[in-house]
Protein backbone atom coordinates (compact mmCIF):
# COMPACT_ATOMS: atom_id res chain seq x y z
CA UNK A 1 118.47 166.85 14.22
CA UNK A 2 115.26 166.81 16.14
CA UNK A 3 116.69 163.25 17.77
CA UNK A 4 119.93 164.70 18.49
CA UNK A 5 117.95 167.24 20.37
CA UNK A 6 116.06 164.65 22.64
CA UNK A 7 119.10 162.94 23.31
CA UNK A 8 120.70 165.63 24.73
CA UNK A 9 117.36 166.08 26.74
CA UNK A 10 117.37 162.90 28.45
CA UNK A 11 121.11 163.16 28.98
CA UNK A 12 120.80 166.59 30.79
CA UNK A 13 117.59 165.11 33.37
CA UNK A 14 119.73 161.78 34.30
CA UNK A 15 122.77 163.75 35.59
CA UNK A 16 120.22 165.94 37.59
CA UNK A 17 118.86 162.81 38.90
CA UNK A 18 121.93 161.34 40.19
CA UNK A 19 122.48 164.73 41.31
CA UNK A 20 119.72 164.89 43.89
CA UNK A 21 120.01 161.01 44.70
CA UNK A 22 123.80 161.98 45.46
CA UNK A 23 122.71 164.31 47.69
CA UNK A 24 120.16 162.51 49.49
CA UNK A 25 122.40 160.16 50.06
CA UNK A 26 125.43 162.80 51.93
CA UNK A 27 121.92 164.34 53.58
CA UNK A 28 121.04 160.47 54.68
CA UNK A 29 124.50 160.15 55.81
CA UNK A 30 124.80 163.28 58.08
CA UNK A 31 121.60 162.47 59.76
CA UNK A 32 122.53 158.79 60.48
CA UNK A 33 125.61 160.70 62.15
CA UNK A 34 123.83 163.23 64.40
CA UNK A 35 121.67 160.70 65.57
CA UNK A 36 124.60 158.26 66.34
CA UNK A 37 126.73 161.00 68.36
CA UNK A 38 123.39 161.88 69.94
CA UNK A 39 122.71 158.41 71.00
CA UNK A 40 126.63 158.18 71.83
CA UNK A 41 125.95 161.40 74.28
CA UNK A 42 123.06 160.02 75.88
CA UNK A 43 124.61 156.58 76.52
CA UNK A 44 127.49 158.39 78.54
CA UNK A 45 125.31 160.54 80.20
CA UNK A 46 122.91 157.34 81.43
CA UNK A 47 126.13 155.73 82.24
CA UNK A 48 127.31 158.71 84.57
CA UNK A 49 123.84 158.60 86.29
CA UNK A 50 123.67 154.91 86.90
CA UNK A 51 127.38 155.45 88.45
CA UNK A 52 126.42 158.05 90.90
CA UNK A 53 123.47 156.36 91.54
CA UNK A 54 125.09 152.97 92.60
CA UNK A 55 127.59 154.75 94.08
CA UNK A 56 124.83 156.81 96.30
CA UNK A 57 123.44 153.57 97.09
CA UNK A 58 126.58 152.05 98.37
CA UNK A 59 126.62 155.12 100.67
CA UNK A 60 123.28 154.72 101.62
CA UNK A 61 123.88 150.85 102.62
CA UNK A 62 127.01 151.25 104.51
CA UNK A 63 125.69 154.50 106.92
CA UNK A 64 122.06 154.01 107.10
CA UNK A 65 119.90 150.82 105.71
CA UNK A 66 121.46 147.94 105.93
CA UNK A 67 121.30 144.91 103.35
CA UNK A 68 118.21 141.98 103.25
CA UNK A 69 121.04 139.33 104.87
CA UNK A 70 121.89 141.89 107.73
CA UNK A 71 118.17 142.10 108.43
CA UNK A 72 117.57 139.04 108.87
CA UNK A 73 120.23 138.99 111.33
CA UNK A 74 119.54 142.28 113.21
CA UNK A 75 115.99 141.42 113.19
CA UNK A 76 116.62 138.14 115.87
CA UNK A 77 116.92 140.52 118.87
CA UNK A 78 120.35 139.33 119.76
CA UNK A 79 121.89 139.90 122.68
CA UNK A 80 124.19 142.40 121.91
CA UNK A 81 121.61 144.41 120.07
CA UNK A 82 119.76 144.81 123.38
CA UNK A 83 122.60 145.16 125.48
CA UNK A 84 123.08 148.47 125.67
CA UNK A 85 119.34 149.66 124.07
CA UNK A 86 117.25 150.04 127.08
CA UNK A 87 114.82 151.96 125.23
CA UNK A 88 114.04 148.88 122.59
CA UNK A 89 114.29 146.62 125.47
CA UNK A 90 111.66 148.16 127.19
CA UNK A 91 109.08 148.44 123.72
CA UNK A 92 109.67 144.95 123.39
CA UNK A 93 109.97 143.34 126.84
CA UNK A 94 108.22 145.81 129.17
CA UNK A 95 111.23 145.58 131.43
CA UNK A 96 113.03 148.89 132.26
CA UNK A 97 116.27 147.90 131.46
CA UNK A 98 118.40 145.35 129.20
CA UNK A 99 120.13 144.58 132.48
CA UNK A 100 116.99 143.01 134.07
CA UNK A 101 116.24 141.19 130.93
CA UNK A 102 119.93 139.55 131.16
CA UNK A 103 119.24 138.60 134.70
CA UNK A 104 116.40 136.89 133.78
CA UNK A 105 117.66 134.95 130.91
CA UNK A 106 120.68 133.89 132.95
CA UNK A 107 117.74 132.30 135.83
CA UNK A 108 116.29 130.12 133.23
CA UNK A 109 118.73 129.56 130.22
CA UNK A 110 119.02 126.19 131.59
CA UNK A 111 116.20 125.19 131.67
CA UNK A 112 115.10 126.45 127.94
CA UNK A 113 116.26 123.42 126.37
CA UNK A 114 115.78 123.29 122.72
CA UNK A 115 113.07 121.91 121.23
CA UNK A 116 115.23 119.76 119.03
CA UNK A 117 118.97 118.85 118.72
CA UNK A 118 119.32 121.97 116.69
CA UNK A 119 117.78 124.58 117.65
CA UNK A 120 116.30 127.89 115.22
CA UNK A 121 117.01 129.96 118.00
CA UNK A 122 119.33 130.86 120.92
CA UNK A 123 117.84 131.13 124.52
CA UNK A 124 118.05 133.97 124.77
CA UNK A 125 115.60 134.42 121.68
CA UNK A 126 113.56 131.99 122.37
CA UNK A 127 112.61 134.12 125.94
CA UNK A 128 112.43 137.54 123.33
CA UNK A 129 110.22 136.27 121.42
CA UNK A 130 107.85 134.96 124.42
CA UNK A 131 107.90 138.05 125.85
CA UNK A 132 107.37 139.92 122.77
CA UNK A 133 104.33 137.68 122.55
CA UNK A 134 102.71 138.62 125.80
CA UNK A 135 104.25 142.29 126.10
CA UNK A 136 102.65 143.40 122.11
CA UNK A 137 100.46 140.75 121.48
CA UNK A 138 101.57 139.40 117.93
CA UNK A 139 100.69 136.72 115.90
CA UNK A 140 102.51 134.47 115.81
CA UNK A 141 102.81 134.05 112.05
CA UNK A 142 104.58 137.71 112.40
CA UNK A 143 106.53 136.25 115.32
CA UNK A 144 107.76 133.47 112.94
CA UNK A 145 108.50 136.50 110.07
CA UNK A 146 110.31 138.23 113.02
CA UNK A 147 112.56 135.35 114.19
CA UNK A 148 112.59 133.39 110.50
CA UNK A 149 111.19 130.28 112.08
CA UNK A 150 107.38 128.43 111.09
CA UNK A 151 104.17 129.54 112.83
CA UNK A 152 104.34 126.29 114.76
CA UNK A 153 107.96 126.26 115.98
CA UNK A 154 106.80 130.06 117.14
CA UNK A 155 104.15 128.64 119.43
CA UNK A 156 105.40 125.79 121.03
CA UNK A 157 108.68 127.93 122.05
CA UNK A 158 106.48 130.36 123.26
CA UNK A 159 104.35 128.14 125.61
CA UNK A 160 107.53 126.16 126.74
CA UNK A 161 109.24 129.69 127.69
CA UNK A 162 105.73 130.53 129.23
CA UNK A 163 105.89 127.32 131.40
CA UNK A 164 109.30 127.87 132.57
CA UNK A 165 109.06 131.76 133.70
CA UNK A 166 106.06 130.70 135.61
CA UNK A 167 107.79 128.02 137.13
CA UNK A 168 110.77 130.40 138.00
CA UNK A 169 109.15 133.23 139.06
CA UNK A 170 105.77 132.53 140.62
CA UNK A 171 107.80 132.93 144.02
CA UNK A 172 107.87 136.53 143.13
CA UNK A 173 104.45 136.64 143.92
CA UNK A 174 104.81 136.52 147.57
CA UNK A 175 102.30 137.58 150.87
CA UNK A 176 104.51 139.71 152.58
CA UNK A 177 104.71 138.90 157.10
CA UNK A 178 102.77 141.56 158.80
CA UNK A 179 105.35 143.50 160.26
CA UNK A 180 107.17 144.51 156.58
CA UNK A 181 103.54 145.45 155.75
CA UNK A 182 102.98 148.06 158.64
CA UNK A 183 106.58 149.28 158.35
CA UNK A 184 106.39 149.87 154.97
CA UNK A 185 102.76 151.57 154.28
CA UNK A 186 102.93 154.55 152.19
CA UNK A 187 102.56 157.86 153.24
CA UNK A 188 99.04 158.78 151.76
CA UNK A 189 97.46 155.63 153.82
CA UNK A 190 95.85 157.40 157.02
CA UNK A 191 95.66 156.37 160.22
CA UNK A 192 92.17 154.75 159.60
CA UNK A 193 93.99 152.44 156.87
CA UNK A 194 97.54 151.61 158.75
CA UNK A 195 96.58 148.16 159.61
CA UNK A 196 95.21 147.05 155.86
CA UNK A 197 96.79 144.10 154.87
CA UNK A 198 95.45 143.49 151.47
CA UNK A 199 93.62 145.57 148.18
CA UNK A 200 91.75 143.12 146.29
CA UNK A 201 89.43 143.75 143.21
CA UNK A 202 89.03 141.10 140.14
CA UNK A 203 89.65 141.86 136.49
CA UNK A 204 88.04 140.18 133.44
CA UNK A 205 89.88 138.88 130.14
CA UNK A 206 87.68 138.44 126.78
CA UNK A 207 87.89 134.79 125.38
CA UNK A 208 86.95 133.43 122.37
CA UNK A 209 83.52 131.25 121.75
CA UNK A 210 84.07 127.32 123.13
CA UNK A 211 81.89 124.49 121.11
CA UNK A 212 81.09 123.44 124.59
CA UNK A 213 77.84 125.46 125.57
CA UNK A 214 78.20 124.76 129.49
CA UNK A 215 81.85 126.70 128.90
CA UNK A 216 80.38 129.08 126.89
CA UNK A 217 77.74 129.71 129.82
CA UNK A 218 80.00 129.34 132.73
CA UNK A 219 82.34 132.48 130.60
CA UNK A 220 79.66 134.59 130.58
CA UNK A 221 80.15 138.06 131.98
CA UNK A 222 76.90 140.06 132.54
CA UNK A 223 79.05 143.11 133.59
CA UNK A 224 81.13 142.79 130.18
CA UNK A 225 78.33 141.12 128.14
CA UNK A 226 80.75 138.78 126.72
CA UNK A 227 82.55 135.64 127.34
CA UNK A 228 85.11 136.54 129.32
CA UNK A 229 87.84 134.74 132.26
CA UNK A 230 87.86 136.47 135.58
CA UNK A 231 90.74 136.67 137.82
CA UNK A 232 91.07 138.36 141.23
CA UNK A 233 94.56 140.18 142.25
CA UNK A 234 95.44 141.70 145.73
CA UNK A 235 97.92 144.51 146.27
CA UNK A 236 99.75 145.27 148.58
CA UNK A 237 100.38 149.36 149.59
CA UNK A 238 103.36 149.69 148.00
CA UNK A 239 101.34 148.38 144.90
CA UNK A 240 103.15 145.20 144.74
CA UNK A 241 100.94 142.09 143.82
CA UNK A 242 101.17 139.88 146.60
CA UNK A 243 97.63 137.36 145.13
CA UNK A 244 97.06 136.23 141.87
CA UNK A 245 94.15 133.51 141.40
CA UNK A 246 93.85 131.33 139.06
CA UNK A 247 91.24 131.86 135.92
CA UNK A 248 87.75 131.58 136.48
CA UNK A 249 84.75 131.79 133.97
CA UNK A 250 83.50 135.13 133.68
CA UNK A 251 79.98 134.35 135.72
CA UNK A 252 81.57 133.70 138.81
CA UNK A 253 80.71 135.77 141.64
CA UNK A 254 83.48 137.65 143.36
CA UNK A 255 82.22 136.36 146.62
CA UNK A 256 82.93 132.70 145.50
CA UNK A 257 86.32 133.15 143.91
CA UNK A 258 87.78 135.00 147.08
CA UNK A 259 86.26 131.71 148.75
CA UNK A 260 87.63 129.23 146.86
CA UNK A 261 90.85 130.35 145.21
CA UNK A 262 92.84 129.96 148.34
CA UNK A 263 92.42 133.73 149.06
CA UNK A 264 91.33 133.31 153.00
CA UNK A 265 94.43 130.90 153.60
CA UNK A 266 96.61 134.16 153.76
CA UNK A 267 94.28 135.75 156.42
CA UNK A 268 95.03 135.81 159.61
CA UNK A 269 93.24 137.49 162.42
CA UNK A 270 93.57 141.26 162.47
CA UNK A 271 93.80 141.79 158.94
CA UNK A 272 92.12 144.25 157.04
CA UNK A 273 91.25 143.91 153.86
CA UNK A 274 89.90 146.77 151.48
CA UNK A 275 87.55 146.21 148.68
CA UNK A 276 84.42 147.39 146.13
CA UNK A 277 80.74 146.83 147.34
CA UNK A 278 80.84 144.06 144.97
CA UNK A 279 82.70 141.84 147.45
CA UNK A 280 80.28 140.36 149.72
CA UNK A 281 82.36 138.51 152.10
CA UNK A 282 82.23 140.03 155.10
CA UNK A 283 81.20 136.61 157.08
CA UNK A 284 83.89 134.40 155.71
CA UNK A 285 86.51 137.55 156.60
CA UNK A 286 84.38 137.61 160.31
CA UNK A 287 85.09 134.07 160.86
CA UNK A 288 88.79 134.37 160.96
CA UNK A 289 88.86 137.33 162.86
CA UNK A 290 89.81 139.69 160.29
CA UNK A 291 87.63 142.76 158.93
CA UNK A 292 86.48 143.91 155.67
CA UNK A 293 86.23 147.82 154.87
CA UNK A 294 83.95 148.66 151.96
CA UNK A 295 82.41 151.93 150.36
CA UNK A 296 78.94 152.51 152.10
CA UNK A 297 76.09 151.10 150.13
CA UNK A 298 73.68 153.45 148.70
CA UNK A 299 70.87 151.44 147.30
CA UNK A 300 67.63 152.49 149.02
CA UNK A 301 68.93 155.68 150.78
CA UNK A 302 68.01 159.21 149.88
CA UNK A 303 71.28 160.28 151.69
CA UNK A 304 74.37 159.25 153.63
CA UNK A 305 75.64 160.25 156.12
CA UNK A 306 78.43 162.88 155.84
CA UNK A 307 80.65 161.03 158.30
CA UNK A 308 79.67 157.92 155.91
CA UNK A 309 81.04 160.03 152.72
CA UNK A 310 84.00 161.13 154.31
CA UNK A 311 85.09 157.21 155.04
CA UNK A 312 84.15 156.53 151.68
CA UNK A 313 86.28 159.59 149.66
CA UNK A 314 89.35 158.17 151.81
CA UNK A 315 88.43 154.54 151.09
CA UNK A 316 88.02 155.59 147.66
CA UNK A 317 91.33 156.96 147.26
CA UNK A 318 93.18 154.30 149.00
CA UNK A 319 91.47 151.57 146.99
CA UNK A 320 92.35 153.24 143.50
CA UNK A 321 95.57 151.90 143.41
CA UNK A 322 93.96 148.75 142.94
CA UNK A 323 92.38 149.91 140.21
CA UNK A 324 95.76 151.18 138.94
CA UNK A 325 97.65 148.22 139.28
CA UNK A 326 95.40 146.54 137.22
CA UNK A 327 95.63 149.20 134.49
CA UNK A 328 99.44 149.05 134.39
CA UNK A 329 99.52 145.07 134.27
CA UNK A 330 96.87 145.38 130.73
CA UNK A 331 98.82 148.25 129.73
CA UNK A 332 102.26 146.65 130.11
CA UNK A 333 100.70 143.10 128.52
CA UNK A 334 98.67 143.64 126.02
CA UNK A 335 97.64 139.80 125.93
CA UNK A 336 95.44 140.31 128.86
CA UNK A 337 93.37 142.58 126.90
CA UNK A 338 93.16 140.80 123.28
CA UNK A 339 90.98 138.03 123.00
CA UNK A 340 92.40 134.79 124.15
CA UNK A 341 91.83 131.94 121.90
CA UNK A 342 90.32 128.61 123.36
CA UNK A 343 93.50 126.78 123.21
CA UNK A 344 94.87 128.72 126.09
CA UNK A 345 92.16 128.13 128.67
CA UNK A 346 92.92 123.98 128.35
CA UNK A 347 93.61 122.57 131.88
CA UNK A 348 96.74 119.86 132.31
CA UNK A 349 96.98 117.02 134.62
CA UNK A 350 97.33 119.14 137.68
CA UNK A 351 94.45 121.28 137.14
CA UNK A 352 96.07 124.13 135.91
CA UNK A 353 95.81 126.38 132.19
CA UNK A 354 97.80 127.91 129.76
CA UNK A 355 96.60 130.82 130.74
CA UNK A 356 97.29 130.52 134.56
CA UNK A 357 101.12 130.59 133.36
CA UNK A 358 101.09 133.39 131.66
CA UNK A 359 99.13 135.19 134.44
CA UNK A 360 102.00 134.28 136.73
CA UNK A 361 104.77 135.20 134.49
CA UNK A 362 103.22 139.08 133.99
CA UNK A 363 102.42 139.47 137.73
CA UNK A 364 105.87 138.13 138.58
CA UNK A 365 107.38 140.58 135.96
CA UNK A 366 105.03 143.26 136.87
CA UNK A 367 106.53 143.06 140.66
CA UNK A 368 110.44 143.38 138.68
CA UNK A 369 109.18 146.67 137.43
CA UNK A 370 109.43 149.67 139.51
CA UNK A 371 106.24 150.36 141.39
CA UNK A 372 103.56 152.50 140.02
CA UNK A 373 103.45 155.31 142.52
């Protein structure tokens, strides 16, 4: 009996354990079901994001941004993205207008042959990118970025574009005849200043450090206590550069470069030419018959006269345009007041630099420009 009992025991607790395993198992089940439609619901919800996404993207690439292969096309300066963009040209270039810039490039797109038989860029690229260079300055490892061409390629098109503008152009920097000069002298010039010819003053570029110690002496400036390159410009009153010397080390005298840059070959007799106390030259101007007309000098007098102040005020503001002219050329060319590497101050066979050129080519395009008033 008492086995019959414990029998019937053990019979009872297995059906209760397959019981709860049964139901573990239909528990188990549901779960792994919920989690699957979950996981199904999140999947089609991803999927509806990542649609609207792509498809926002699409949107986004068509109106606004375009792709990586458009930018590397748009990014050339081509002409017809500057055709009608004066506003870019003018960042870029410094020229007012795309039109000017397509009157330029049609003067010397003959003569920008390609470096070789095919060429990374068009002419008219080739003379962006040069002007880029001397209008902002840039490296040229981001000019080579910018135009998808090596850092070398870069520099020699932008010193054989340099060498042709100059070539071109440096008839833009003319002396005007006498009588255009007296019939065209601004307004604010009074009768005391009618006859001036020419506004000279020099200007000093910062270079870098030469292995040679004579050029490293001969380029220093003891008004800019660097090494510099000094150059000396003449105006004309309308503002329009009518001299441009050539580059000389920062330690010459004034005096000597208005000497012996070919200055005194455009004087005649009669002239008048304005200038800063620093330009002692009024014996080389007497000699040709034409006068100089300085601010009074003040060193070792307790006063001037007031007749002497009242010449120098109107001096003064007659010989600030000068000063402005200058101002507008740096600010315009931003080359003229970085630091000018070595390379660029290496004479040729006939005497003249790298940098001579480029001097040319931003007086010449200075002159393009309207005047500064």
């Amino acid at each position: 009996m008492l086995r019959w009992i414990r029998a019937a025991e053990r019979a009872k607790k297995k059906c209760e354990n397959e019981e709860e395993t049964a139901s573990e198992i239909i528990e188990s089940d549901i779960v792994d079901e919920q989690i699957v439609s979950i996981n199904e619901a999140m999947d089609l919800q991803m999927n509806e994001k990542l649609d609207d996404s792509i498809w926002n993207e699409k949107i986004d690439t068509d109106n606004d941004e375009p792709t990586i292969n458009e930018f590397s096309t748009n990014n050339k300066f081509t002409q017809t993205d500057l055709e009608s963009n004066d506003e870019k040209t003018l960042y870029y270039t410094g020229l007012p207008n795309a039109e000017l810039l397509f009157l330029i490039h049609a003067t010397v797109h003959s003569y920008l042959k390609p470096i070789r038989n095919k060429a990374a860029l068009t002419t008219f690229q080739e003379l962006i990118l040069s002007l880029i260079k001397i209008r902002l300055n840039l490296p040229f490892t981001d000019l080579a970025y910018r135009f998808d061409i090596s850092v070398s390629t870069a520099s020699r098109i932008f010193r054989k574009t340099i060498n042709v503008l100059a070539v071109c152009f440096s008839n833009l920097i003319v002396w005007p005849d006498r009588d255009v000069l007296l019939s065209t002298q601004p307004h604010y010039f009074s009768p005391s200043f009618k006859r001036v010819t020419v506004i000279i003053d020099c200007f000093e570029i910062y270079v870098e450090g030469s292995e040679s110690l004579l050029a490293n002496a001969e380029s220093w400036s003891q008004y800019k206590h660097n090494k510099t390159i000094k150059v000396l410009v003449g105006i004309t009153g309308q503002g329009t550069i009518s001299f441009l010397s050539k580059a000389w080390g920062g330690r010459t005298s004034d005096k000597h470069i208005v000497e012996n840059s070919g200055f005194l070959d455009h004087i005649i007799p009669g002239d008048v030419v304005l200038a800063d106390r620093g330009f002692l030259i009024k014996d080389s101007l007497d000699s040709i018959g034409a006068s100089l007309n300085i601010p009074a000098f003040t060193k070792g007098v307790n006063q001037l006269h007031p007749m002497d102040i009242e010449e120098t005020r109107k001096l003064a503001n007659v010989r600030i345009h000068v000063e402005r002219v200058i101002g507008g050329l740096k600010n315009k060319f931003k080359i003229l007041i970085g630091t000018l590497p070595v390379e660029m101050l290496h004479c040729n066979n006939s005497g003249d630099s790298f940098i001579d050129e480029i001097l040319t080519t931003c007086g010449a395009l200075h002159n393009l420009c309207p005047a500064i008033t």
